[in-house]
Protein backbone atom coordinates (compact mmCIF):
# COMPACT_ATOMS: atom_id res chain seq x y z
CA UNK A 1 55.71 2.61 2.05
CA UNK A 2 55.16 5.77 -0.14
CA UNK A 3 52.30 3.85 -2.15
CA UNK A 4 50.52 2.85 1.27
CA UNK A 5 50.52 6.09 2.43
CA UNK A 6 49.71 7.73 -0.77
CA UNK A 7 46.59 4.69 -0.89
CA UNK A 8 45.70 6.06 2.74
CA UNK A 9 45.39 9.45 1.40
CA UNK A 10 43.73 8.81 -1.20
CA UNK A 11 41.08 6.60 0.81
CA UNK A 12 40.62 9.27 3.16
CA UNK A 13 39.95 11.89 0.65
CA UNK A 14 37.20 9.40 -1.01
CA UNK A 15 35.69 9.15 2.20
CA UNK A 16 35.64 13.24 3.11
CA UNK A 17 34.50 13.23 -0.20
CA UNK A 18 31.47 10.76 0.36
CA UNK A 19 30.51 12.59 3.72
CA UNK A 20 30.72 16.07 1.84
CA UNK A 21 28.39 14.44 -0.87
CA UNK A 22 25.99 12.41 1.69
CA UNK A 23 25.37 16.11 3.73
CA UNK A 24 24.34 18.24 0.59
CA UNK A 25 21.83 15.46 -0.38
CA UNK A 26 20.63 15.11 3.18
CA UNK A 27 20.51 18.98 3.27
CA UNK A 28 18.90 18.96 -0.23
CA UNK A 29 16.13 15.74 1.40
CA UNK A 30 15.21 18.46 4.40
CA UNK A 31 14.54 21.36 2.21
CA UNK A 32 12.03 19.12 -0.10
CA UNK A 33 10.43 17.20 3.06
CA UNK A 34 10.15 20.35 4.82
CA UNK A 35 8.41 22.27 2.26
CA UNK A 36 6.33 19.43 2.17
CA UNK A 37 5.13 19.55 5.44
CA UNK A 38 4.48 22.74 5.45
CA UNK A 39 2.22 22.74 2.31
CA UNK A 40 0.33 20.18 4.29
CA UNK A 41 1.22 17.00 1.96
CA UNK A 42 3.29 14.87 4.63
CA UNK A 43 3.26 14.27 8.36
CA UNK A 44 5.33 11.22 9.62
CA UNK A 45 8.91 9.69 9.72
CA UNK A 46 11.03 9.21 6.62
CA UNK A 47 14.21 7.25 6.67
CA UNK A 48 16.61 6.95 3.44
CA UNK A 49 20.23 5.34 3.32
CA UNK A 50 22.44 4.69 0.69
CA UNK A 51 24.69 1.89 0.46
CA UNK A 52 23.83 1.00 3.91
CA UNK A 53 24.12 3.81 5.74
CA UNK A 54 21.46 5.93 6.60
CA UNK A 55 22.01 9.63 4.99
CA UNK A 56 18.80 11.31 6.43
CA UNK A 57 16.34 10.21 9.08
CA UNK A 58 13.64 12.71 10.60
CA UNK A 59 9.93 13.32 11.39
CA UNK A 60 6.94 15.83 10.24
CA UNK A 61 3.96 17.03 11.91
CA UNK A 62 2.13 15.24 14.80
CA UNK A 63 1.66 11.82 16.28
CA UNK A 64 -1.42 12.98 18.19
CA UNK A 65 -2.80 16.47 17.39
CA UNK A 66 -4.72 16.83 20.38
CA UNK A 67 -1.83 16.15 22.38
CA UNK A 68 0.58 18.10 20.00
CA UNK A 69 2.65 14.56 20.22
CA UNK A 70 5.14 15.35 17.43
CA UNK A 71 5.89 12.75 14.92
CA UNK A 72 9.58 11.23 15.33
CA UNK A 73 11.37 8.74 13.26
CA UNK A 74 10.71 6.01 16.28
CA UNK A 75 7.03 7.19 16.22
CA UNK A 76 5.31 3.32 16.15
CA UNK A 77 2.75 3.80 12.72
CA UNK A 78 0.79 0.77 11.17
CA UNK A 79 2.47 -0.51 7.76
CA UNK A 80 -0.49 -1.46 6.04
CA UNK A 81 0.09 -3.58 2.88
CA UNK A 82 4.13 -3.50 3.67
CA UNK A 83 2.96 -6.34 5.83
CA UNK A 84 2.85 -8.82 2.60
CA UNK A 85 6.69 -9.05 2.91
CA UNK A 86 6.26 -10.25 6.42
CA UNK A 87 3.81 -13.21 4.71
CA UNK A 88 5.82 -13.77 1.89
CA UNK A 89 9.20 -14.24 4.06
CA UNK A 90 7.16 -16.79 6.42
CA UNK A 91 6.40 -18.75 3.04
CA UNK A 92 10.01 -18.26 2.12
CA UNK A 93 11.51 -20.28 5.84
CA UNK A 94 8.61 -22.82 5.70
CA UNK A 95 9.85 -23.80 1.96
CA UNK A 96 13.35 -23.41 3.02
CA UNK A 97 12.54 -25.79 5.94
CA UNK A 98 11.30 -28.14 3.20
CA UNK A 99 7.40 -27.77 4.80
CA UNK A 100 6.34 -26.42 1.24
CA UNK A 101 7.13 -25.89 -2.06
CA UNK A 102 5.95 -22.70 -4.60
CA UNK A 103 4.27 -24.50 -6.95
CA UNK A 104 1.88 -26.86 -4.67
CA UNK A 105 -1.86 -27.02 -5.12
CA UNK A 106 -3.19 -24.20 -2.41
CA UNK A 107 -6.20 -26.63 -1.81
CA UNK A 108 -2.95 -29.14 -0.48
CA UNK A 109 -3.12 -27.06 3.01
CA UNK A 110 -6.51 -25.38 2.79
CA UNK A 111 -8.90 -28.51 1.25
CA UNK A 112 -12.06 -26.48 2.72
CA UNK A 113 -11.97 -24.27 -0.80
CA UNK A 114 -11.25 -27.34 -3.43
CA UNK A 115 -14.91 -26.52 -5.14
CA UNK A 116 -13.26 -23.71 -6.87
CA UNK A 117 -9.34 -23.70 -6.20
CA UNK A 118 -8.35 -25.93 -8.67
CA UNK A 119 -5.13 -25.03 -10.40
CA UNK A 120 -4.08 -22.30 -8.19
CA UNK A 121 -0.82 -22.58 -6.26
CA UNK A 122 1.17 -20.91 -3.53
CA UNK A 123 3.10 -18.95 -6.26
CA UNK A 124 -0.42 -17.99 -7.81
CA UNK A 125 -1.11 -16.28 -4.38
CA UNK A 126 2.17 -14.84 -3.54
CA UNK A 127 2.30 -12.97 -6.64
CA UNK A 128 -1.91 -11.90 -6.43
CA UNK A 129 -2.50 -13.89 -9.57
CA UNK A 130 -4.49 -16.30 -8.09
CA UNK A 131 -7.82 -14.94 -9.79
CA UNK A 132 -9.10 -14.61 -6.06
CA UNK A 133 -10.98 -11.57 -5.62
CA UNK A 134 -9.92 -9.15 -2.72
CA UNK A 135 -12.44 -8.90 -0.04
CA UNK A 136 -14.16 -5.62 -0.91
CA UNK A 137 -15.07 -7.69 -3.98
CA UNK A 138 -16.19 -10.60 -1.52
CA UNK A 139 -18.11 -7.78 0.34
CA UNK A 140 -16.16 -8.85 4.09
CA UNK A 141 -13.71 -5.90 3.76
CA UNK A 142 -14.89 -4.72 7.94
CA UNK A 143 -12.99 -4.21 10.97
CA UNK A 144 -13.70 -7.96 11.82
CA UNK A 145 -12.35 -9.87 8.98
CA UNK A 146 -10.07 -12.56 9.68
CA UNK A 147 -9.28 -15.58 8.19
CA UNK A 148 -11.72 -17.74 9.14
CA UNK A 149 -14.56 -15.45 7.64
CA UNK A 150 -12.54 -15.74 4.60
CA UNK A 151 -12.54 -19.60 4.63
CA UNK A 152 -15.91 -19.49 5.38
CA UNK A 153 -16.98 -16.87 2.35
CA UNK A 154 -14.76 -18.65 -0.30
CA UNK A 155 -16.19 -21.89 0.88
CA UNK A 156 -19.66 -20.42 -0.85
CA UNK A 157 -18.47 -20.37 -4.16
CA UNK A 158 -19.47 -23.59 -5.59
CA UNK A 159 -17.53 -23.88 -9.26
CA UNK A 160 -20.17 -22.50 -11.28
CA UNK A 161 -20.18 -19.30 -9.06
CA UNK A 162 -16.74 -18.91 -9.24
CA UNK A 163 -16.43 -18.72 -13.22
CA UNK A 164 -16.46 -15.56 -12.30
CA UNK A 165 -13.00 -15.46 -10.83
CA UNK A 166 -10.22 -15.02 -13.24
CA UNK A 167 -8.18 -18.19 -14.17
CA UNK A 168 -5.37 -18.65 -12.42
CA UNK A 169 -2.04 -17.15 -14.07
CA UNK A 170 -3.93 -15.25 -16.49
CA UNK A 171 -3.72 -11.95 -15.14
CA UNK A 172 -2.24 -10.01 -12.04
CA UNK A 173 -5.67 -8.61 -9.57
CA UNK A 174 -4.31 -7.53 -6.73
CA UNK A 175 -5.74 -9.37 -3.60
CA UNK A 176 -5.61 -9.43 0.16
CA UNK A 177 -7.55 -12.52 0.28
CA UNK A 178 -5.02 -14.50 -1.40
CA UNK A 179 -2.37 -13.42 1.48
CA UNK A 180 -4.46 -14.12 4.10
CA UNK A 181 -4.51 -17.53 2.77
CA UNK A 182 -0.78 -17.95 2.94
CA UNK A 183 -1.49 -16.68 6.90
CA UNK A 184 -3.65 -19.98 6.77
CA UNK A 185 -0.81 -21.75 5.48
CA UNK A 186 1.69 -20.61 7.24
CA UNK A 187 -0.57 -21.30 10.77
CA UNK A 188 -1.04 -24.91 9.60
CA UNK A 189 2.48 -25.87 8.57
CA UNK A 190 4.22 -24.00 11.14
CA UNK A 191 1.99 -25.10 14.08
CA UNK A 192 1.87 -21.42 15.28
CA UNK A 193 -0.39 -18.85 15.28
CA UNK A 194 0.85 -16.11 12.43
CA UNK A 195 1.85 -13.41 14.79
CA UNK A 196 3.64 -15.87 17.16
CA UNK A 197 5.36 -17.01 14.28
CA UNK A 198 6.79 -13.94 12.75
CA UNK A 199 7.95 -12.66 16.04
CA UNK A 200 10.16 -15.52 16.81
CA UNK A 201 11.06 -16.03 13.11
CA UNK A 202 12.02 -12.35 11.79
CA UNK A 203 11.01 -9.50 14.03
CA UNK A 204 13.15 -11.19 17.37
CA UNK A 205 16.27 -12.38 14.81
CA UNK A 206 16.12 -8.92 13.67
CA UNK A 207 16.09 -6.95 16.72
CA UNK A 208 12.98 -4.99 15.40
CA UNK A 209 12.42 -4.63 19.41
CA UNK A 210 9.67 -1.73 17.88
CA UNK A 211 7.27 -3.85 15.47
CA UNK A 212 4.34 -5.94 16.40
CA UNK A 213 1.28 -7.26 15.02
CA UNK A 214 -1.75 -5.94 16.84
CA UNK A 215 -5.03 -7.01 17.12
CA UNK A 216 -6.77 -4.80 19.55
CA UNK A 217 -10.70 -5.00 19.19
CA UNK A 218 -11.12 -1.69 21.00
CA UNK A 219 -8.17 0.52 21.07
CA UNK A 220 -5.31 1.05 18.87
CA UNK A 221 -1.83 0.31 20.69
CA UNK A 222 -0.51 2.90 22.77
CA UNK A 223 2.38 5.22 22.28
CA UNK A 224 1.36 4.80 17.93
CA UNK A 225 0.60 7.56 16.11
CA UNK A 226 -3.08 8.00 15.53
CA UNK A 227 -4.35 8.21 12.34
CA UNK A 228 -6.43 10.90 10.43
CA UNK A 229 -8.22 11.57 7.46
CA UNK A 230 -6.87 13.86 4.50
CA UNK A 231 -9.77 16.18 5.59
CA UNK A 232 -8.16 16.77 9.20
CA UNK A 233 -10.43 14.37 11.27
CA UNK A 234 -9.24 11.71 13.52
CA UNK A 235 -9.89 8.16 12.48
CA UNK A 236 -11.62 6.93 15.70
CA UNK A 237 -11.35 3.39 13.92
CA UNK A 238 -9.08 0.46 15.04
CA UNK A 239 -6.97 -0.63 13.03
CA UNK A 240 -5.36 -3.68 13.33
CA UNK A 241 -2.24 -4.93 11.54
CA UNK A 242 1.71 -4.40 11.57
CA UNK A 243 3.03 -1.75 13.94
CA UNK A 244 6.69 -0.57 12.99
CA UNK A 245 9.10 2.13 13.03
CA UNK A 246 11.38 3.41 9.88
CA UNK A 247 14.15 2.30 11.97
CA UNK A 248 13.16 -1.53 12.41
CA UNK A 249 12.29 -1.12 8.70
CA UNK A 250 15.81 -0.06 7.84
CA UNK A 251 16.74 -3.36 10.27
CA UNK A 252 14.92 -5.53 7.63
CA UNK A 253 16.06 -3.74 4.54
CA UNK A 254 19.31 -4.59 5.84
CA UNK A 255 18.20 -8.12 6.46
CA UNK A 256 17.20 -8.51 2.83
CA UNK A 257 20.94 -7.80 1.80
CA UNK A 258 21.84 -10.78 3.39
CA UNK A 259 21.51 -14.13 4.16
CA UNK A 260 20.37 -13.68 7.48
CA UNK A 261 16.68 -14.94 6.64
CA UNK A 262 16.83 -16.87 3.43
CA UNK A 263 19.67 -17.73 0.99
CA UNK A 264 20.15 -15.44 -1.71
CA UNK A 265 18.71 -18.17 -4.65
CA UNK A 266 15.09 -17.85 -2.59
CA UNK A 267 15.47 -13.96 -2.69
CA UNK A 268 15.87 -14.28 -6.19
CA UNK A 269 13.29 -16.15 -6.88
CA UNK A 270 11.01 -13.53 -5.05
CA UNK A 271 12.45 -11.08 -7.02
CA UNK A 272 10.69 -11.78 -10.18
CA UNK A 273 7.51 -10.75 -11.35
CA UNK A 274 4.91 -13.67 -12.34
CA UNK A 275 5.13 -14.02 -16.45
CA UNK A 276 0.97 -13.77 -16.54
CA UNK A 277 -0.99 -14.13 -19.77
CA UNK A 278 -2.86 -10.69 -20.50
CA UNK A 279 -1.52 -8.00 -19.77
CA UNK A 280 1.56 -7.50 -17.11
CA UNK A 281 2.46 -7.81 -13.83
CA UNK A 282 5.48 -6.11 -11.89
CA UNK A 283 4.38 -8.49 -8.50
CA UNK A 284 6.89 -11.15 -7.07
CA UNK A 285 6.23 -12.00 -3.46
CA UNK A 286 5.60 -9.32 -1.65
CA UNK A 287 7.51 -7.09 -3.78
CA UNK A 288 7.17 -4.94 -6.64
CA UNK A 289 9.65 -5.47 -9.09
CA UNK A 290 10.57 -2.55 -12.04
CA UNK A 291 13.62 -1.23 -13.13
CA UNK A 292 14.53 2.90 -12.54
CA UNK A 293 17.96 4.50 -14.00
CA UNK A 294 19.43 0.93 -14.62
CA UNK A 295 18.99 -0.55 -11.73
CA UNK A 296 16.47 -3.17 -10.30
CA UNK A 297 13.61 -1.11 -8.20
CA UNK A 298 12.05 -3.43 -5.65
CA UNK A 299 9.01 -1.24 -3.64
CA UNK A 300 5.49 -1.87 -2.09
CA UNK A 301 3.05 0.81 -0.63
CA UNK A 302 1.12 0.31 2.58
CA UNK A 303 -2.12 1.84 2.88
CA UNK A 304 -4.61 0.88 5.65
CA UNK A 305 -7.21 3.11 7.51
CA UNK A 306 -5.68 6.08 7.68
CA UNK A 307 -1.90 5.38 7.57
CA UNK A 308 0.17 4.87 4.78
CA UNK A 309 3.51 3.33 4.45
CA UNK A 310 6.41 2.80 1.69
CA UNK A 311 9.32 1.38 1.12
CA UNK A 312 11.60 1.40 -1.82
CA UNK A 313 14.98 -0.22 -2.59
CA UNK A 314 17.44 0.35 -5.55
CA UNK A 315 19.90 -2.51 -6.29
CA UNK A 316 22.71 -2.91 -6.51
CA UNK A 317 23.23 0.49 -5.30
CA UNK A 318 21.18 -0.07 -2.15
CA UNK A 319 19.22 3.12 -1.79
CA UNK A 320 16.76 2.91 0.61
CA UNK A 321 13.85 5.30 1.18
CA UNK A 322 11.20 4.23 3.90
CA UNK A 323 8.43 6.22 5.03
CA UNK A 324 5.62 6.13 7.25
CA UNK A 325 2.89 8.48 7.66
CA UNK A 326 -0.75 9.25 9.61
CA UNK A 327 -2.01 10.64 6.97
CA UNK A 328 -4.68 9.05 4.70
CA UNK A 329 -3.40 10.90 0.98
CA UNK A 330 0.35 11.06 0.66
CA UNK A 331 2.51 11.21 -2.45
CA UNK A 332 4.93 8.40 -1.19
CA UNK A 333 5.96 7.30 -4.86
CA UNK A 334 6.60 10.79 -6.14
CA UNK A 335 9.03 11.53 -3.09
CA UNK A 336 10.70 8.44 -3.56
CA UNK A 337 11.28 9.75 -6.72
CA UNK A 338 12.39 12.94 -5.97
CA UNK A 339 14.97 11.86 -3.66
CA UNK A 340 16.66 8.87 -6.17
CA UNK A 341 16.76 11.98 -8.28
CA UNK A 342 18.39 13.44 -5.94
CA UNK A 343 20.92 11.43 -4.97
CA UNK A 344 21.31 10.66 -8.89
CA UNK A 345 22.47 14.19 -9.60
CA UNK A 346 19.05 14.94 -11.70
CA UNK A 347 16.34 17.31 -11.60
CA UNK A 348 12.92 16.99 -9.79
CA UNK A 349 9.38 17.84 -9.32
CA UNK A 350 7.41 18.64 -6.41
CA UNK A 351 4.97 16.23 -5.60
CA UNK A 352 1.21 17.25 -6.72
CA UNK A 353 -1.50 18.79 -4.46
CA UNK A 354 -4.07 16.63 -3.78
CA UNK A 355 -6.84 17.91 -5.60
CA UNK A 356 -9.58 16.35 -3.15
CA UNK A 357 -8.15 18.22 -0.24
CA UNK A 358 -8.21 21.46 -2.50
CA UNK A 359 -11.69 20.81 -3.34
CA UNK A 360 -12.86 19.89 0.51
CA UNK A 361 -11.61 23.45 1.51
CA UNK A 362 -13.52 24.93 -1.37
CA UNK A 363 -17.20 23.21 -1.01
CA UNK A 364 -16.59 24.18 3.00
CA UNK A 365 -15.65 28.10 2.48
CA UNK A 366 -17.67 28.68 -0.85
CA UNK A 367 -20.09 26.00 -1.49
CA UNK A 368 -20.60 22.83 -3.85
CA UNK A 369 -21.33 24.65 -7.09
CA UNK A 370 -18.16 27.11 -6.82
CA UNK A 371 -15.93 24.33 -5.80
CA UNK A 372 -17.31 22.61 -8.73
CA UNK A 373 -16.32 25.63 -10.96
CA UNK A 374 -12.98 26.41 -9.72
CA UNK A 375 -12.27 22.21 -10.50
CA UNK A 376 -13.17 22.62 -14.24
CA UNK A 377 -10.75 25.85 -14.25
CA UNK A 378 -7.64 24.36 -12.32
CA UNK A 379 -8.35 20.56 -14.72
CA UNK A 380 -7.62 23.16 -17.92
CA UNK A 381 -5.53 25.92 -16.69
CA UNK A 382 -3.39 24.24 -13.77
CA UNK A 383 -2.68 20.58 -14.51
CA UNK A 384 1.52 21.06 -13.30
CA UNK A 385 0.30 21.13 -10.00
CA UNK A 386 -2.64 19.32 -9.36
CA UNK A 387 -3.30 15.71 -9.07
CA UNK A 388 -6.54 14.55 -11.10
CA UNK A 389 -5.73 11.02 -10.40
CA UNK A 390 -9.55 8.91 -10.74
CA UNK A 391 -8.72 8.03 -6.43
CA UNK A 392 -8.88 12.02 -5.87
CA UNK A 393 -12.31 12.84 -6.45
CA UNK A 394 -13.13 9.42 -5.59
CA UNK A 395 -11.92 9.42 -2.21
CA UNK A 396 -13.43 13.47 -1.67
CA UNK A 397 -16.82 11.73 -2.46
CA UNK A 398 -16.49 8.76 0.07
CA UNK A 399 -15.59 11.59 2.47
CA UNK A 400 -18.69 13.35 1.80
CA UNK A 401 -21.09 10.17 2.04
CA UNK A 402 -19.68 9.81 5.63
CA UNK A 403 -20.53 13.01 6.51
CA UNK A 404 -23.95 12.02 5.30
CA UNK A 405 -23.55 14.81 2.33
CA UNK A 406 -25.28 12.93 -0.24
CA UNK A 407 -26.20 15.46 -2.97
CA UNK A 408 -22.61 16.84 -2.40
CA UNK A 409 -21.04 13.32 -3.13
CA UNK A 410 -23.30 12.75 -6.33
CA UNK A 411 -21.78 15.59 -7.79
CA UNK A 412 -17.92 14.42 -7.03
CA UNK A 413 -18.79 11.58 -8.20
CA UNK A 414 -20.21 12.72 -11.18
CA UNK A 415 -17.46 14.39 -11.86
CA UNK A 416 -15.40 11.64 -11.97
CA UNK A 417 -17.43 9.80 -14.22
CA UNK A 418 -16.80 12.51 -16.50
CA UNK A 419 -12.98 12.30 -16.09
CA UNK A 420 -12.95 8.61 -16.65
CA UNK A 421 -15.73 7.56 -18.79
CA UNK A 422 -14.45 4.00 -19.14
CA UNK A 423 -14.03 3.19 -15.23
CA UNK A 424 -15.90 0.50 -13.73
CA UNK A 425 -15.36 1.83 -10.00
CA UNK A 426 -16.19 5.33 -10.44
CA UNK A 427 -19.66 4.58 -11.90
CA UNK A 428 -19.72 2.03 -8.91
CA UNK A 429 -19.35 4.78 -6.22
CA UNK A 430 -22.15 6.69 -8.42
CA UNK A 431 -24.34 3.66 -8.10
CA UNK A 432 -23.80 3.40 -3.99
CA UNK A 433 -24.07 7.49 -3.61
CA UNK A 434 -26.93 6.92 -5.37
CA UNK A 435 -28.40 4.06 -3.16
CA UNK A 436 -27.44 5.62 -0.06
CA UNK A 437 -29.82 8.72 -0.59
CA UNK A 438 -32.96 6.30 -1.63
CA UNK A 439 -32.71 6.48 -5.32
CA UNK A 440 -32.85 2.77 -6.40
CA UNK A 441 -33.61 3.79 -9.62
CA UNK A 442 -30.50 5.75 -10.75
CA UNK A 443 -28.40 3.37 -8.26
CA UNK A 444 -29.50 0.54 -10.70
CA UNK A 445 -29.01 2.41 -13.55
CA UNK A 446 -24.93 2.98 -12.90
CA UNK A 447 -24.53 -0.59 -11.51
CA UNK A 448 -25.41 -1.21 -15.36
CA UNK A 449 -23.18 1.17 -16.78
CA UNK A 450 -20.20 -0.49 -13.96
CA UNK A 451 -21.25 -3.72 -15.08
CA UNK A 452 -20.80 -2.99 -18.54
CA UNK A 453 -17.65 -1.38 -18.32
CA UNK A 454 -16.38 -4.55 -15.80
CA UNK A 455 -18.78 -7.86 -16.02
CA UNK A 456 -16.49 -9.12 -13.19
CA UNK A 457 -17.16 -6.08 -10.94
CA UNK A 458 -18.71 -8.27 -7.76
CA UNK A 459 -19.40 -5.13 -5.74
CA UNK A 460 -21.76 -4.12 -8.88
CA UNK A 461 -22.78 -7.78 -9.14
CA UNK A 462 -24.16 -7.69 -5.54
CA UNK A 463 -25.89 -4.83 -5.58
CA UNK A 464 -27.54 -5.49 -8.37
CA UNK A 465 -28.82 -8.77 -7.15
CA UNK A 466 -29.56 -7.18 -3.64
CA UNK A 467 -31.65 -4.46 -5.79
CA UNK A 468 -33.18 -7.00 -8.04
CA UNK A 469 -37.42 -6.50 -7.58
């Protein structure tokens, strides 16, 4: 009797212990996300849980800005890209209900693209190593691509064409064409249309009551958070795609710790990055798979339109951190971070400041050439807290173009062809700056140089061609 109670005790103190422990990281989570927010680097929800249980759960900034509609951890945001684990599950049943198998022939349930498809399988597209391009490559990345444009586009590359598309297996190119081929699949074997399916085969099961696939050719659904540019202005866009909340997300993460779905052997399976040829891939389906402080890390960003999504998950330790936000730059993988730090007891950094928003204030309060000149400084004197990724000054000078700035977005991304001599896609942007004020000349000039750099850059390709006198 003495050891039971003396076990009860000591169980109970474990416990006040854990709660004690889970409250100073939550405490520790607010003071980071808050000083987030308020240096302007993240409005949305954030959810994280450890071991199951959710530790910290709260929203930033506004939902509608007009409205002053705050942001709340039920706020309905789009998921972007988090969507592929949606597609990759639905492959998952279907092969579970013996419809499929990994390793057939994709041209097995989509015959219409056999001119080129030989060799690639279901697993080749699952883990983007198809050699597929994505469809800003194809040149159909627009508010009205579906899949039968893409049938219809990859049913013009005759095989001679498509020697231009990596071999199967040989490398990992990341590609949304590829899973909106498994939506094909899926369609076809399941006899349902894609969104029926996933409602009555994981978001219903689930409970997700809050997630939804949407469609909408006008509006964006009601009662989501609108979306807006890292520049302040509204995206007045639809955007179509997976609606959810961070609390039907946590629903799913939970889902993935079982066998609620898919036995745990299939998991696995998903679970492992494709052994490619050149190079490396961290890709399994849906998932990307590394390893962080000993454990396996199993993540995926979402970014689409404006919103951006993430959601990352240590095993066996099951910490979850899931985030969704309406704004288009956000430093999702460096606050996962900083919270797994957290929680394992070791120090942090603050996420950078974007420099493209930096540099937007600048060119509006002092002009192009000062902004300029204050860049060079900060890229030598203030590199701690700064981010000079090649997508910063890349995405500043798309956001000039739009606001039909042309001679400002040359110099941006001039700029960037400075900072990254050897990338294909920044003297690509130079090239369509270039074009878009008239200047065939130069535009053909850095289509070369993107060319040279990348002989399999398509966008270059057909621009080029398009240019050709």
């Amino acid at each position: 009797m003495k050891k039971l109670k003396l076990l009860l005790y000591l169980s109970l103190l474990l416990c006040a212990f854990s709660n004690a422990r889970a409250a100073d990281i939550s405490q520790r989570i607010d003071s980071l996300m808050n000083a987030l927010s308020q240096r302007g680097q993240f409005s949305g929800s954030i959810l994280v849980a450890v071991g199951g249980k959710v530790i910290y759960r709260n929203g930033f900034g506004e939902a509608d800005r007009e409205a002053h509609i705050p942001f709340r951890p039920n706020t309905v945001s789009c998921i972007g890209s988090l969507a592929k684990q949606f597609t990759s599950m639905a492959i998952m049943l279907l092969a579970e209900q013996d419809k499929l198998q990994f390793d057939d022939p994709v041209t097995k349930y989509v015959p219409e693209i056999n001119t080129f498809a030989e060799g690639i399988t279901i697993r080749h597209l699952l883990t983007h190593t198809s050699g597929i391009p994505d469809v800003g490559d194809l040149g159909i990345d627009n508010p009205r691509l579906n899949n039968d444009l893409v049938i219809k586009t990859l049913q013009g590359y005759k095989a001679n064409v498509a020697k231009m598309f990596m071999a199967p297996g040989l490398k990992y190119r990341y590609s949304n064409t590829g899973y909106m081929l498994l939506d094909v699949i899926t369609e076809r074997l399941s006899g349902q249309n894609r969104d029926d399916f996933m409602l009555q085969q994981v978001f219903h099961p689930l409970q997700m009551a809050d997630t939804f696939v949407w469609v909408g050719k006008s509006s964006n659904p009601k009662n989501a958070a609108l979306g807006y540019t890292p520049y302040g202005d509204l995206n007045r866009g639809v955007t179509g795609g997976v609606y959810s909340t961070v609390d039907d997300l946590f629903k799913w993460e939970n889902a993935l710790s079982t066998e609620k779905l898919v036995h745990k052997a299939t998991l696995d399976i998903a679970y492992t990055p494709y052994p490619v040829k050149e190079g490396t891939s961290t890709y399994g389906f849906g998932w990307n798979i590394t390893a962080k402080d000993g454990n396996q890390f199993i993540w995926h960003t979402g970014n689409t339109g404006t919103y951006r999504a993430f959601i990352g998950r240590m095993l066996p330790e099951r910490i979850a951190v899931i985030m969704l936000t309406n704004k288009g730059i956000s430093k999702r993988m460096e606050i996962n971070e900083a919270i797994v730090n957290m929680i394992h007891k070791k120090p942090y950094e603050m996420p950078k400041i974007s420099i493209a928003e930096h540099l937007d204030m600048l060119i509006k309060q002092e002009g192009i050439d000062k902004a300029i000149e204050k860049y060079q400084s900060y890229q030598t004197n203030d590199t701690k807290n700064y981010d000079f990724a090649e997508s910063e000054l890349n995405s500043l000078g798309y956001e000039l173009m739009s606001k039909r700035k042309g001679k400002e977005a040359i110099r941006i991304f001039e700029l960037n062809t400075i900072a990254y001599p050897t990338s294909s896609n920044a003297f690509d942007s130079l090239a369509e700056a270039y074009y878009n004020i008239g200047n065939k000349e130069l535009a053909i000039k850095y289509y070369k140089k993107a060319l040279e750099l990348d002989p399999k850059n398509l966008s270059s390709l057909g621009m080029l061609k398009k240019l050709k006198p």
